[in-house]
PDB file of N, CA and C in Angstrom:
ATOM      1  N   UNK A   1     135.123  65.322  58.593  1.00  0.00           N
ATOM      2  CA  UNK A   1     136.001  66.313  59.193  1.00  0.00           C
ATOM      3  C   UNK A   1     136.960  66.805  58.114  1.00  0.00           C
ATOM      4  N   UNK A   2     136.944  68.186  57.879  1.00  0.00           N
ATOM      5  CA  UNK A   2     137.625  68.106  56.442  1.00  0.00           C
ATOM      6  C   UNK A   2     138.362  69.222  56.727  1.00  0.00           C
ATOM      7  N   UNK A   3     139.383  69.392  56.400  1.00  0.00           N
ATOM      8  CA  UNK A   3     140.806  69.992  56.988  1.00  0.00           C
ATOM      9  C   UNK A   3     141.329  69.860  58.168  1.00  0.00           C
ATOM     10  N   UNK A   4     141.133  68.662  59.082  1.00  0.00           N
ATOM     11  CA  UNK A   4     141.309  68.188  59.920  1.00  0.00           C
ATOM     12  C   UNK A   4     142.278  67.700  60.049  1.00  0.00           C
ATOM     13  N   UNK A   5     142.703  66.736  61.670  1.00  0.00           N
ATOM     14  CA  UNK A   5     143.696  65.987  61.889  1.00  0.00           C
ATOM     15  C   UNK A   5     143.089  64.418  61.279  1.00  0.00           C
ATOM     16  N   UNK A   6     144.318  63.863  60.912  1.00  0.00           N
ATOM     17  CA  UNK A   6     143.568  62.222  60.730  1.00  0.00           C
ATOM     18  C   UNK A   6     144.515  61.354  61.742  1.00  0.00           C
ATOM     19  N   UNK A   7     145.162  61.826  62.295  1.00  0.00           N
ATOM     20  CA  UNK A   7     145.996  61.429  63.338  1.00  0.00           C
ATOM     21  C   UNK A   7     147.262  61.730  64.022  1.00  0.00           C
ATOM     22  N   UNK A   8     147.695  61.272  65.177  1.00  0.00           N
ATOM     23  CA  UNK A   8     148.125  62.039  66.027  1.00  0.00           C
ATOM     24  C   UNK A   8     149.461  62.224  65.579  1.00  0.00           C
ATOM     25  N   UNK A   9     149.842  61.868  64.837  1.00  0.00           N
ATOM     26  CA  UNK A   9     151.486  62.329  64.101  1.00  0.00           C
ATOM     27  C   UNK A   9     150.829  63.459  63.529  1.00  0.00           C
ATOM     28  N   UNK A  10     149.643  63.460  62.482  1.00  0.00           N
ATOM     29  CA  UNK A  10     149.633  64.983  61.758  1.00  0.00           C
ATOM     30  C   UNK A  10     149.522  66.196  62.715  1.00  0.00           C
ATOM     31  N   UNK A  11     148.757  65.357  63.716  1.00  0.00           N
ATOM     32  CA  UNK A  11     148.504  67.053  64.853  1.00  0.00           C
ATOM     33  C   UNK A  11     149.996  67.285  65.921  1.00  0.00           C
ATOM     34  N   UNK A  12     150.868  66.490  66.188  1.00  0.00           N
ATOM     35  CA  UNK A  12     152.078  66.645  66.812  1.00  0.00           C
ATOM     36  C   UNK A  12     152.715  67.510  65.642  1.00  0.00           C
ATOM     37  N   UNK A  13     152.947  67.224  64.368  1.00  0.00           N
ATOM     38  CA  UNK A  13     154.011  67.866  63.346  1.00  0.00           C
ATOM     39  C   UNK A  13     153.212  69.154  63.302  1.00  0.00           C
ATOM     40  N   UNK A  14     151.836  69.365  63.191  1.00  0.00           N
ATOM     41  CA  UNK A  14     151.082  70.940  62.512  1.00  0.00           C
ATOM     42  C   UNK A  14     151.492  71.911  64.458  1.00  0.00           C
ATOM     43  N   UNK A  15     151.562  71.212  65.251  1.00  0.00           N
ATOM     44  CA  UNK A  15     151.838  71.993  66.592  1.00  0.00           C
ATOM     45  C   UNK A  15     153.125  72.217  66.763  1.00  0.00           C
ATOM     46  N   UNK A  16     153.842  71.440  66.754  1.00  0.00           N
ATOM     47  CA  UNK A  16     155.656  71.701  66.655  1.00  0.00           C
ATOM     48  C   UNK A  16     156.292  72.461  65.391  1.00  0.00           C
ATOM     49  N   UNK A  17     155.160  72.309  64.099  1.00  0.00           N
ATOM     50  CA  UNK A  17     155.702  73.651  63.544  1.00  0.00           C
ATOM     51  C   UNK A  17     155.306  75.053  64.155  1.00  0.00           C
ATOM     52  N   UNK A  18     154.073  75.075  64.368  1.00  0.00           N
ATOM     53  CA  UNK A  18     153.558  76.591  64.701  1.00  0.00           C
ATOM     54  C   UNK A  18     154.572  76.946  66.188  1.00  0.00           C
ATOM     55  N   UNK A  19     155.545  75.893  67.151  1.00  0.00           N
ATOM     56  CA  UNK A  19     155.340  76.101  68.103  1.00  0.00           C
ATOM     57  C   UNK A  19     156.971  76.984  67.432  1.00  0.00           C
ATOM     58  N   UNK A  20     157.416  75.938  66.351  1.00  0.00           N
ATOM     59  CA  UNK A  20     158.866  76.775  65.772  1.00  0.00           C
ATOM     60  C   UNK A  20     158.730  78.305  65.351  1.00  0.00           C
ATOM     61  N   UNK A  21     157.521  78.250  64.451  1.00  0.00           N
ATOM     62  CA  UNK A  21     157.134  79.782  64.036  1.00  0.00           C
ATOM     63  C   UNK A  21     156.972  80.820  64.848  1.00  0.00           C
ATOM     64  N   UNK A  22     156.023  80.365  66.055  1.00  0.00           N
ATOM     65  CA  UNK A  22     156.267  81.259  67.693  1.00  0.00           C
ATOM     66  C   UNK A  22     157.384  81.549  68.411  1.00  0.00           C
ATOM     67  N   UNK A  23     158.216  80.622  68.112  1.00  0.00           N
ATOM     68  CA  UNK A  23     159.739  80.955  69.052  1.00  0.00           C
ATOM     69  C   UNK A  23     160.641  81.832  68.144  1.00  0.00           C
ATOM     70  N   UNK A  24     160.614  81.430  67.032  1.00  0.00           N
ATOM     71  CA  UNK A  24     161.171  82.455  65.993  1.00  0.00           C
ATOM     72  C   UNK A  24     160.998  84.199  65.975  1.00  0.00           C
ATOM     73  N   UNK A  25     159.569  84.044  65.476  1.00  0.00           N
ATOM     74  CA  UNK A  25     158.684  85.430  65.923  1.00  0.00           C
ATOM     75  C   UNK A  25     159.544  86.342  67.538  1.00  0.00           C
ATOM     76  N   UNK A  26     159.048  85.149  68.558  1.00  0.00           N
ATOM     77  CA  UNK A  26     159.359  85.987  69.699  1.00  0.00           C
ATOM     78  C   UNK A  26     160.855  86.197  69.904  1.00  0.00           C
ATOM     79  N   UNK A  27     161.968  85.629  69.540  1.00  0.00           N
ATOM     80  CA  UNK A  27     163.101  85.804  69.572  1.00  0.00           C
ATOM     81  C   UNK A  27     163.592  87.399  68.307  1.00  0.00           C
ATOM     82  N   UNK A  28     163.150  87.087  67.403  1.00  0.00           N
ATOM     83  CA  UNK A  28     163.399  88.121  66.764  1.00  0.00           C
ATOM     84  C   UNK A  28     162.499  89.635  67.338  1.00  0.00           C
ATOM     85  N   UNK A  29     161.392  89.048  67.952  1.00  0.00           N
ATOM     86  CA  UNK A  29     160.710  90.460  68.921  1.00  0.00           C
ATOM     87  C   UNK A  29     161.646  90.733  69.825  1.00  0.00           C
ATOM     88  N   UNK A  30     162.259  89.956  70.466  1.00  0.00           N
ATOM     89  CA  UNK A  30     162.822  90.577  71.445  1.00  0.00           C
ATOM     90  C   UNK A  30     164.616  91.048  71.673  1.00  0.00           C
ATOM     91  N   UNK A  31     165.008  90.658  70.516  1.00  0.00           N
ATOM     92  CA  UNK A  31     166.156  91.578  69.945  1.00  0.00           C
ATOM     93  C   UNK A  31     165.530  92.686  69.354  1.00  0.00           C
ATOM     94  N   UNK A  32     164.927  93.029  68.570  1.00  0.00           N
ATOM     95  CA  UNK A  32     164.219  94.105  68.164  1.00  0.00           C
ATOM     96  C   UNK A  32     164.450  95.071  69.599  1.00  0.00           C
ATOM     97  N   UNK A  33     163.557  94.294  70.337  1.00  0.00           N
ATOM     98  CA  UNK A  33     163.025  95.472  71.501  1.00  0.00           C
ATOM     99  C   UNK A  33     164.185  95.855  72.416  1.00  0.00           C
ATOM    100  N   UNK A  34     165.554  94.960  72.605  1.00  0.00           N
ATOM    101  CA  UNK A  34     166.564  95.131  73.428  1.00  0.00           C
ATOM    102  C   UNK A  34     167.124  96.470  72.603  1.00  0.00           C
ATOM    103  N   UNK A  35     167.620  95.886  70.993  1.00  0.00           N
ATOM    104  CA  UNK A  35     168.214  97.446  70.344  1.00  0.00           C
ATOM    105  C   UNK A  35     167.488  98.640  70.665  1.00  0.00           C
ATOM    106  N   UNK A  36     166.288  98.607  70.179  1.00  0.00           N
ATOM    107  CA  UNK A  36     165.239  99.997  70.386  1.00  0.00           C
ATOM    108  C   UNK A  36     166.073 100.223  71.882  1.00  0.00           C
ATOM    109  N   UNK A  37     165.990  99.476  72.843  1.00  0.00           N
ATOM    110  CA  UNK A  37     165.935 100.384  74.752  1.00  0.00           C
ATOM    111  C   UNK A  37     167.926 100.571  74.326  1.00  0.00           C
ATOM    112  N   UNK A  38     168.323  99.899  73.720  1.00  0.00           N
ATOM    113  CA  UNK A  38     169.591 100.422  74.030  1.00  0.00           C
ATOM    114  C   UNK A  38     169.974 101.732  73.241  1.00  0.00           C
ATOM    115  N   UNK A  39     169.542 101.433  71.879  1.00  0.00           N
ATOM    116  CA  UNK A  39     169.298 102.896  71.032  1.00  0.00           C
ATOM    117  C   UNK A  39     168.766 104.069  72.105  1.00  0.00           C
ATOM    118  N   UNK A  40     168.035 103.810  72.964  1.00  0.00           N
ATOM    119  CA  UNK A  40     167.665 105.133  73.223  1.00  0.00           C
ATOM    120  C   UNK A  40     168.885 105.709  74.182  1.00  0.00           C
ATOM    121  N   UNK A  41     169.120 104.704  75.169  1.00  0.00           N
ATOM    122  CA  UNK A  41     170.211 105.003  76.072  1.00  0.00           C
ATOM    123  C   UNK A  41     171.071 105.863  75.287  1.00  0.00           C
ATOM    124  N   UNK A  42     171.942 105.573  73.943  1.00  0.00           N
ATOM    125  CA  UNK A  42     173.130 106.222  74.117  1.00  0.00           C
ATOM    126  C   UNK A  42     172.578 107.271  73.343  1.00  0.00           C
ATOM    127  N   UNK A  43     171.588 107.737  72.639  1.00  0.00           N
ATOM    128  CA  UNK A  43     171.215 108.991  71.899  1.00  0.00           C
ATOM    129  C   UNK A  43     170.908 110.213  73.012  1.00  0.00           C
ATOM    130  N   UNK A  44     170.328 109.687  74.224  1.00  0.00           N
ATOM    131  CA  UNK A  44     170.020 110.804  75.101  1.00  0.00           C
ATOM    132  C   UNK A  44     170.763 111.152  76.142  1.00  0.00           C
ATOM    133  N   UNK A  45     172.308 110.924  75.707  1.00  0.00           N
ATOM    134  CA  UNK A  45     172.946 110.821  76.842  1.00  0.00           C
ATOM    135  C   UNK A  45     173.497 112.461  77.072  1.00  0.00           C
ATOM    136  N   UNK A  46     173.667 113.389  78.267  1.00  0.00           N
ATOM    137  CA  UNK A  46     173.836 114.569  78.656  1.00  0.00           C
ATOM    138  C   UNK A  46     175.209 114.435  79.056  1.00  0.00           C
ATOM    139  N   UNK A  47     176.218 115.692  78.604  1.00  0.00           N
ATOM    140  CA  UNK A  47     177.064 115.821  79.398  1.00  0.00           C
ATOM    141  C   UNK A  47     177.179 116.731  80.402  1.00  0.00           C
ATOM    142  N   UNK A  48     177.923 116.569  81.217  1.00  0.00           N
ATOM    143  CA  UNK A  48     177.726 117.520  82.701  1.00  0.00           C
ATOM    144  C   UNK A  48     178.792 118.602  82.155  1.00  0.00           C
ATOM    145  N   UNK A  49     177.952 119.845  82.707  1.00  0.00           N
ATOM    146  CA  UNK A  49     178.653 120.556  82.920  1.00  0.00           C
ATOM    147  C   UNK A  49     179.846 120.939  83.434  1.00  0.00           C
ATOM    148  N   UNK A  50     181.515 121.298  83.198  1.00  0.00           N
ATOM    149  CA  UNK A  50     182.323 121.298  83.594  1.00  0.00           C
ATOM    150  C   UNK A  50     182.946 122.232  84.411  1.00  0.00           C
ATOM    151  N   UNK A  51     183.239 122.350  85.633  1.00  0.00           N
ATOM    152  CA  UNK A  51     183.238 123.434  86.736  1.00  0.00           C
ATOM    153  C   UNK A  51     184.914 123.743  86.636  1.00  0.00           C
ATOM    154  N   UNK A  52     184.619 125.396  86.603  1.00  0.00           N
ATOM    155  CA  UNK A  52     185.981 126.502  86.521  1.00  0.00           C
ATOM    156  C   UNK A  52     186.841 125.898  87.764  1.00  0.00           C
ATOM    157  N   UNK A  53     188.083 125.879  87.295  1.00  0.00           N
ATOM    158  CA  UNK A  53     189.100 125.348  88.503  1.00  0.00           C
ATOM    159  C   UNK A  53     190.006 126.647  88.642  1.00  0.00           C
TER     160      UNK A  53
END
């Protein structure tokens, strides 16, 4: 078996890193994606028209 596990400490440490690299990834995806939706909010914002008194 050759690039394998040789036991269950090596396959717990090679899964709890990748599981760090995944939470990382998705945390930084999803600040990403909050700025983008808030960026859009305040760029398209309309003002109302103001009525003759």
């Amino acid at each position: 078996m050759e690039g394998g596990f040789f036991t269950l400490q090596d396959f717990m440490t090679f899964t709890k890193g990748i599981t760090y690299i995944l939470m990382i990834i998705s945390l930084c995806a999803m600040v990403g994606f909050w700025l983008f939706l808030s960026e859009r909010d305040t760029d398209q914002t309309v003002e109302e028209p103001r009525h003759h008194e």
